[in-house]
Each structure stands twice: as structure tokens, then as C-alpha cells.
PDB file of N, CA and C in Angstrom:
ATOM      1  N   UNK A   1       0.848  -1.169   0.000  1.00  0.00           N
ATOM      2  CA  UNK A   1       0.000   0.000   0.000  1.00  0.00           C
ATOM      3  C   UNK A   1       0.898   1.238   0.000  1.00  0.00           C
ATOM      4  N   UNK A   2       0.524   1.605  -0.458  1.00  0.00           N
ATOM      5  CA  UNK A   2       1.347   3.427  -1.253  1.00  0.00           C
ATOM      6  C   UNK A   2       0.747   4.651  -0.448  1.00  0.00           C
ATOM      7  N   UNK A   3       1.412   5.121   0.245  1.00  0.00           N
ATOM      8  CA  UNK A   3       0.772   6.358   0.694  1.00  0.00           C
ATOM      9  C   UNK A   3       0.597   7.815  -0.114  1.00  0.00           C
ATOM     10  N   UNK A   4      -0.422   8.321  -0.065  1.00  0.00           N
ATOM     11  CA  UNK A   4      -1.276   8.932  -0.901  1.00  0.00           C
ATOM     12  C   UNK A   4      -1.821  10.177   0.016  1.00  0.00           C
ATOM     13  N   UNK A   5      -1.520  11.897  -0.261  1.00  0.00           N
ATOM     14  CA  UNK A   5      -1.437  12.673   0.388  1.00  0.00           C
ATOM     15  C   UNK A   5      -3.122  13.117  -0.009  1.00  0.00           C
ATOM     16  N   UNK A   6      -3.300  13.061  -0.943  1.00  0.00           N
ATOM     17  CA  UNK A   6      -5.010  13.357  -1.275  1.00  0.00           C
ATOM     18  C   UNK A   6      -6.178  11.935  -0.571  1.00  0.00           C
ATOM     19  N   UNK A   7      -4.789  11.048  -0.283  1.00  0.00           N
ATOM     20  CA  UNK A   7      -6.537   9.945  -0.169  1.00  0.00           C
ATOM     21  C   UNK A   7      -6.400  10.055   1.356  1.00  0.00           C
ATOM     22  N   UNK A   8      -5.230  10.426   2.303  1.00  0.00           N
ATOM     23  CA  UNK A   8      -4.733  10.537   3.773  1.00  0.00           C
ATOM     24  C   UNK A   8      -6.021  12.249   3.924  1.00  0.00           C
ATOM     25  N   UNK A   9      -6.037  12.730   2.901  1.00  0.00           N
ATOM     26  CA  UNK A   9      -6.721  13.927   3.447  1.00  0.00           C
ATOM     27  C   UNK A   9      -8.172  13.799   3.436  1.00  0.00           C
ATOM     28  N   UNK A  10      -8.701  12.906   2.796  1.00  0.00           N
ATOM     29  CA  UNK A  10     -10.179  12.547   2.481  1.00  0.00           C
ATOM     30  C   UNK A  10     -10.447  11.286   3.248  1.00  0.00           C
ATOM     31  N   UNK A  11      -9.810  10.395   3.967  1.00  0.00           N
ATOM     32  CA  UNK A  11     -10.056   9.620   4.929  1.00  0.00           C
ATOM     33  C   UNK A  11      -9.853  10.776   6.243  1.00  0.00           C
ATOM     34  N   UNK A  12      -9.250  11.770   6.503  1.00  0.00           N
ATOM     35  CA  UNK A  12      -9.651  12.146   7.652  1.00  0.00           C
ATOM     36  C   UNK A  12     -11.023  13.368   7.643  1.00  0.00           C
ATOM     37  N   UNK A  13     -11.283  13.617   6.273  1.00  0.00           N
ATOM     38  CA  UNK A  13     -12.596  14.526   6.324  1.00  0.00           C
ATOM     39  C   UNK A  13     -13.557  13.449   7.066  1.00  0.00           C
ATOM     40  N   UNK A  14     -13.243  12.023   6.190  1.00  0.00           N
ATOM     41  CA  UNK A  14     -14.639  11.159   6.423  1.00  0.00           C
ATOM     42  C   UNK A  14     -14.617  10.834   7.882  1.00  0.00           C
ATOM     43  N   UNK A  15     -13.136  10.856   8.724  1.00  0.00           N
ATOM     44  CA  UNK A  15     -13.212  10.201  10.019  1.00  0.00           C
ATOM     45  C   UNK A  15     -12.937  11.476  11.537  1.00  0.00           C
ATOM     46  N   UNK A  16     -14.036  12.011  12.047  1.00  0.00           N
ATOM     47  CA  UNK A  16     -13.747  12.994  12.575  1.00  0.00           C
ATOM     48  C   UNK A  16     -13.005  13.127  14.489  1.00  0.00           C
ATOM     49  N   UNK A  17     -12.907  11.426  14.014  1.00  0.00           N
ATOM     50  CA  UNK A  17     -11.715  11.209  15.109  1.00  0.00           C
ATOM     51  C   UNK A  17     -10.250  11.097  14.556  1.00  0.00           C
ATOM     52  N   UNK A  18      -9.806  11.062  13.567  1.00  0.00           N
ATOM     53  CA  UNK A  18      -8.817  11.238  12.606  1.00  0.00           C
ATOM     54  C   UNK A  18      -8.308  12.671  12.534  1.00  0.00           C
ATOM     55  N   UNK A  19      -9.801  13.470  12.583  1.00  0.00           N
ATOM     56  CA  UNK A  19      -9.459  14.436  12.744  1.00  0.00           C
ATOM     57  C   UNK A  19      -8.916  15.496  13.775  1.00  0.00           C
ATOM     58  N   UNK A  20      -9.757  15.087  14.849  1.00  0.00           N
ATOM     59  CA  UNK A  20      -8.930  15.535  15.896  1.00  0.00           C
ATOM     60  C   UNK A  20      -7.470  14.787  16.294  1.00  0.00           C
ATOM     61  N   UNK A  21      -7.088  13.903  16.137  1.00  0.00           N
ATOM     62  CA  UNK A  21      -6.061  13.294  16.487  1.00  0.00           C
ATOM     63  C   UNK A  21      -4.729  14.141  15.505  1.00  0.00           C
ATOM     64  N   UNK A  22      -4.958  14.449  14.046  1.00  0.00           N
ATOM     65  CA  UNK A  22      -4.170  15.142  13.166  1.00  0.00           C
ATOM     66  C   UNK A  22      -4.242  16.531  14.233  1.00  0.00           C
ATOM     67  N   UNK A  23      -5.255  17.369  14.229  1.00  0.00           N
ATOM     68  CA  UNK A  23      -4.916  18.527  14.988  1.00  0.00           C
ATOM     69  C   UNK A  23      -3.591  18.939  16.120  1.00  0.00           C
ATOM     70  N   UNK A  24      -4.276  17.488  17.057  1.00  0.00           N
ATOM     71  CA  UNK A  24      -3.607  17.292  18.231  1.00  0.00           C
ATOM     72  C   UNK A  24      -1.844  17.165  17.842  1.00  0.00           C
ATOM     73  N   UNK A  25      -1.677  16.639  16.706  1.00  0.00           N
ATOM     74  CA  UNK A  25       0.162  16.111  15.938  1.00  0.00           C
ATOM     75  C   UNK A  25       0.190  17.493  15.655  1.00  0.00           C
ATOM     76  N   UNK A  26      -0.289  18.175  15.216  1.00  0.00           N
ATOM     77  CA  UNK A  26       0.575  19.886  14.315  1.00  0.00           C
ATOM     78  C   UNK A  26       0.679  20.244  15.511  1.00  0.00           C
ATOM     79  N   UNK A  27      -0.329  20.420  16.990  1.00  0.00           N
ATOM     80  CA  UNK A  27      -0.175  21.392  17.795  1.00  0.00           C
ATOM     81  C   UNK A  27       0.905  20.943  18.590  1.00  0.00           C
ATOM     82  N   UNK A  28       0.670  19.780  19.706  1.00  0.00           N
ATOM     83  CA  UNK A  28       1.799  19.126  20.072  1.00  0.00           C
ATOM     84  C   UNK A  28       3.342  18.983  19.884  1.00  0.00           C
ATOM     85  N   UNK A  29       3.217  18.394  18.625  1.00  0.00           N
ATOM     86  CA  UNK A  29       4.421  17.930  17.854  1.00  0.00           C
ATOM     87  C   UNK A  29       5.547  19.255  17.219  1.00  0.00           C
ATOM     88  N   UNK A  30       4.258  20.364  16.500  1.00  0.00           N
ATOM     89  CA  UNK A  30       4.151  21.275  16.407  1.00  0.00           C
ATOM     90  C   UNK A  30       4.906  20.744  14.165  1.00  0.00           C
ATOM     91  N   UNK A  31       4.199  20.593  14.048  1.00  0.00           N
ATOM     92  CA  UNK A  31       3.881  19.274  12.907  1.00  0.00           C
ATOM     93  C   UNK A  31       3.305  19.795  11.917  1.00  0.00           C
ATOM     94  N   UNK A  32       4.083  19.836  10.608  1.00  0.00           N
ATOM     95  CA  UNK A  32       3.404  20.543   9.381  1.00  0.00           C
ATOM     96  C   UNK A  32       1.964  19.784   9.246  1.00  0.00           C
ATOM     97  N   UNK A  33       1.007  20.470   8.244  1.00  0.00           N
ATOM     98  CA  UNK A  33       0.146  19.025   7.867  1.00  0.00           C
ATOM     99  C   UNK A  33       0.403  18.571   7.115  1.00  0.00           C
ATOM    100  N   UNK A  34       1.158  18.009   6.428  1.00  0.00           N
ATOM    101  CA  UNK A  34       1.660  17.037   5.500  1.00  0.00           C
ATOM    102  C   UNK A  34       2.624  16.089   6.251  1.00  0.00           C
ATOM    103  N   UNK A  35       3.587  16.612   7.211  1.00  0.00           N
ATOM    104  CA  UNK A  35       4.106  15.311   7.723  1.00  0.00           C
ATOM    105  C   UNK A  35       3.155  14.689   8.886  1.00  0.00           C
ATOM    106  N   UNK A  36       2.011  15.565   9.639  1.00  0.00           N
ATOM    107  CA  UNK A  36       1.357  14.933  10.773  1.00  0.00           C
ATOM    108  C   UNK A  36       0.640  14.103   9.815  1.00  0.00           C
ATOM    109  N   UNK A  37       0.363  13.885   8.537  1.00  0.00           N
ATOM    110  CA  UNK A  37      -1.179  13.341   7.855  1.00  0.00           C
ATOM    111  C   UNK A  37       0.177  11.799   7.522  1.00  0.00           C
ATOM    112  N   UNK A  38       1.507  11.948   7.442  1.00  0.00           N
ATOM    113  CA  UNK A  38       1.712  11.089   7.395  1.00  0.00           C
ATOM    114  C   UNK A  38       2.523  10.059   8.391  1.00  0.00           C
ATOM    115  N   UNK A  39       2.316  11.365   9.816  1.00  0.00           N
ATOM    116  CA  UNK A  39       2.491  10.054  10.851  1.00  0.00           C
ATOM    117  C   UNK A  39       1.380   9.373  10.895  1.00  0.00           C
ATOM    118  N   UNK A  40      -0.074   9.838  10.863  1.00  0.00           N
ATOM    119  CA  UNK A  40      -1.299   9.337  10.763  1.00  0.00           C
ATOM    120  C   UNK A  40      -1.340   8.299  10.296  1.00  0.00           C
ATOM    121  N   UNK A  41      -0.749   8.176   8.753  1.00  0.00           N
ATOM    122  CA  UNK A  41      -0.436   6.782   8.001  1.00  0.00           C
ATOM    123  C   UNK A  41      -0.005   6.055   8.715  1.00  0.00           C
ATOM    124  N   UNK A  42       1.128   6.470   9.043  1.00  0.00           N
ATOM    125  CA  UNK A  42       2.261   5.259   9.742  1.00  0.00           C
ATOM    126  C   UNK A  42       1.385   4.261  10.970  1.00  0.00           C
ATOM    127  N   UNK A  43       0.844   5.741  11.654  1.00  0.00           N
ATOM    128  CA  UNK A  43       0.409   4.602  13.132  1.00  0.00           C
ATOM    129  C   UNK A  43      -0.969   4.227  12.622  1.00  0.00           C
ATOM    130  N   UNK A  44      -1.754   5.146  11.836  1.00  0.00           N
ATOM    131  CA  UNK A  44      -3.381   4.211  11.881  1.00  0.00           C
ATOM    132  C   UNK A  44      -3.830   3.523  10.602  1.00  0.00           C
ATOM    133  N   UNK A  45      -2.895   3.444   9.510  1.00  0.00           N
ATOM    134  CA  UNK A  45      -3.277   2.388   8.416  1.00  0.00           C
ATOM    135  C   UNK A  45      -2.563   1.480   7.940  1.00  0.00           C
ATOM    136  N   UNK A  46      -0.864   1.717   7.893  1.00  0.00           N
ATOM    137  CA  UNK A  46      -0.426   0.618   7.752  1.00  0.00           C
ATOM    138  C   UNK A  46      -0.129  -0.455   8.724  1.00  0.00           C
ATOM    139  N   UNK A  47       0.202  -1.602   8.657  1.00  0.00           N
ATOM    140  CA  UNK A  47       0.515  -3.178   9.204  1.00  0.00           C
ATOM    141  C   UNK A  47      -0.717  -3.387   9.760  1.00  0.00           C
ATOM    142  N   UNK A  48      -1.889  -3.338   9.201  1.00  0.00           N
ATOM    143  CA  UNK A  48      -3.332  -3.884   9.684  1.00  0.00           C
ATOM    144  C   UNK A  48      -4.246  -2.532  10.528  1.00  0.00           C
ATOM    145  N   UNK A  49      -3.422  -1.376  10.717  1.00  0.00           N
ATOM    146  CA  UNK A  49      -4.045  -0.532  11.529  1.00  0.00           C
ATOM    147  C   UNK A  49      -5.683  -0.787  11.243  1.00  0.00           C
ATOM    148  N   UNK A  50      -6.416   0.376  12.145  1.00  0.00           N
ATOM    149  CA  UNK A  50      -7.874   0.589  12.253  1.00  0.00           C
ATOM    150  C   UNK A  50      -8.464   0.982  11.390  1.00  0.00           C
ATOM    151  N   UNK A  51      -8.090   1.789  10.406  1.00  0.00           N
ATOM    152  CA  UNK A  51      -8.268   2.578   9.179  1.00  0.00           C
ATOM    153  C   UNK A  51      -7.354   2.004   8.155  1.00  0.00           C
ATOM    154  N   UNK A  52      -7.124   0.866   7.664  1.00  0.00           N
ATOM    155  CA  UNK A  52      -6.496   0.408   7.030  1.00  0.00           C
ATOM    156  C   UNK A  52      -7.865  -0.298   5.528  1.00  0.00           C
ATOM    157  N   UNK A  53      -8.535  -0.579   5.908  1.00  0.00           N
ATOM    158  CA  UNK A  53      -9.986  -1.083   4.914  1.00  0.00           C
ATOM    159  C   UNK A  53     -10.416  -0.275   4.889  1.00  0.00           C
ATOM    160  N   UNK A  54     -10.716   1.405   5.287  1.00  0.00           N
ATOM    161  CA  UNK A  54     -11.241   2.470   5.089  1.00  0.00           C
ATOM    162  C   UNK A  54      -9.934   3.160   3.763  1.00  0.00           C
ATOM    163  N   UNK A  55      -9.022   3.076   3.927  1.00  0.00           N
ATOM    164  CA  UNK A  55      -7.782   3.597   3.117  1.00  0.00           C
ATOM    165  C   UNK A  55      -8.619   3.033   1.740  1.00  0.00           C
ATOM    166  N   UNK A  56      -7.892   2.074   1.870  1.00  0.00           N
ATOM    167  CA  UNK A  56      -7.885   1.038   1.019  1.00  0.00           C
ATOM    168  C   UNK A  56      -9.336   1.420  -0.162  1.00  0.00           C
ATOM    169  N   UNK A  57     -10.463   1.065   0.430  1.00  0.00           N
ATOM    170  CA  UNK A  57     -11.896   1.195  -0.232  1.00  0.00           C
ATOM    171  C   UNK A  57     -11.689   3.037  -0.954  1.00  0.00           C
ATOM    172  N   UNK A  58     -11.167   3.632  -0.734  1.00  0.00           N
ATOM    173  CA  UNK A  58     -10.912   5.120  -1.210  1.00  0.00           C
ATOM    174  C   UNK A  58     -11.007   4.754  -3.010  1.00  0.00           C
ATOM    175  N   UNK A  59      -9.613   4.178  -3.112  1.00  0.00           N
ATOM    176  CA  UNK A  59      -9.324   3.448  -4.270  1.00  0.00           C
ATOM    177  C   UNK A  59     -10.384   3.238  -5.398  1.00  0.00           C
ATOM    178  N   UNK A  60     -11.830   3.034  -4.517  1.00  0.00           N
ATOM    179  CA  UNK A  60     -12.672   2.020  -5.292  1.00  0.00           C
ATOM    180  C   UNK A  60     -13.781   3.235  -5.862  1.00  0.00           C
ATOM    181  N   UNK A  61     -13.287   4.270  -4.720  1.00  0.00           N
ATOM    182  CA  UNK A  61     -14.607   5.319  -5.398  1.00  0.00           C
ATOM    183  C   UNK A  61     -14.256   6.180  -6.627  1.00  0.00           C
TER     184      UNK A  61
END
């Protein structure tokens, strides 16, 4: 699976706990949004994450 900066941004419109969690990485971290959208990847879709069949199905629309 290929990470994808337009489909990482439209899985967190659709998931609005995604969304706060991205917020929380820029403020915290103090985290562009492009690299917080792709720690997002790292910890919640790849190696089976929670949002990993939500990624994925993007593809199909």
C-alpha cells in the first residue's frame, strides 16, 4: 500500500476522530500538515491498523 497525500486527506474529512487526532500532531508535535497526515499513516493504516480497509476502499470510489 502506497501512501497517498489526497486519499490521507479525504479519509480524515470522512473520520472525525482522525481528525482531531491530526490537529492534536501539528499542535503538540508542532507538525506541518503534511508530515502529521503522514504520521497518521504510519500509526493508523499501515501493518493492519484501524483505518487500514477504510484507506484502502478510497481506491474504489
Amino acid at each position: 500500500m502506497k501512501y497517498t497525500k489526497s486519499k490521507m486527506e479525504q479519509l480524515v474529512s470522512d473520520h472525525p476522530d482522525l481528525k482531531k487526532r491530526l490537529k492534536v500532531l501539528m499542535k503538540e508535535m508542532e507538525l506541518e500538515k503534511g508530515f502529521a497526515l503522514k504520521a497518521l499513516y504510519h500509526s493508523e493504516v499501515t501493518d493492519n491498523g484501524p483505518y487500514q480497509k477504510d484507506y484502502q476502499d478510497l481506491d474504489l470510489l
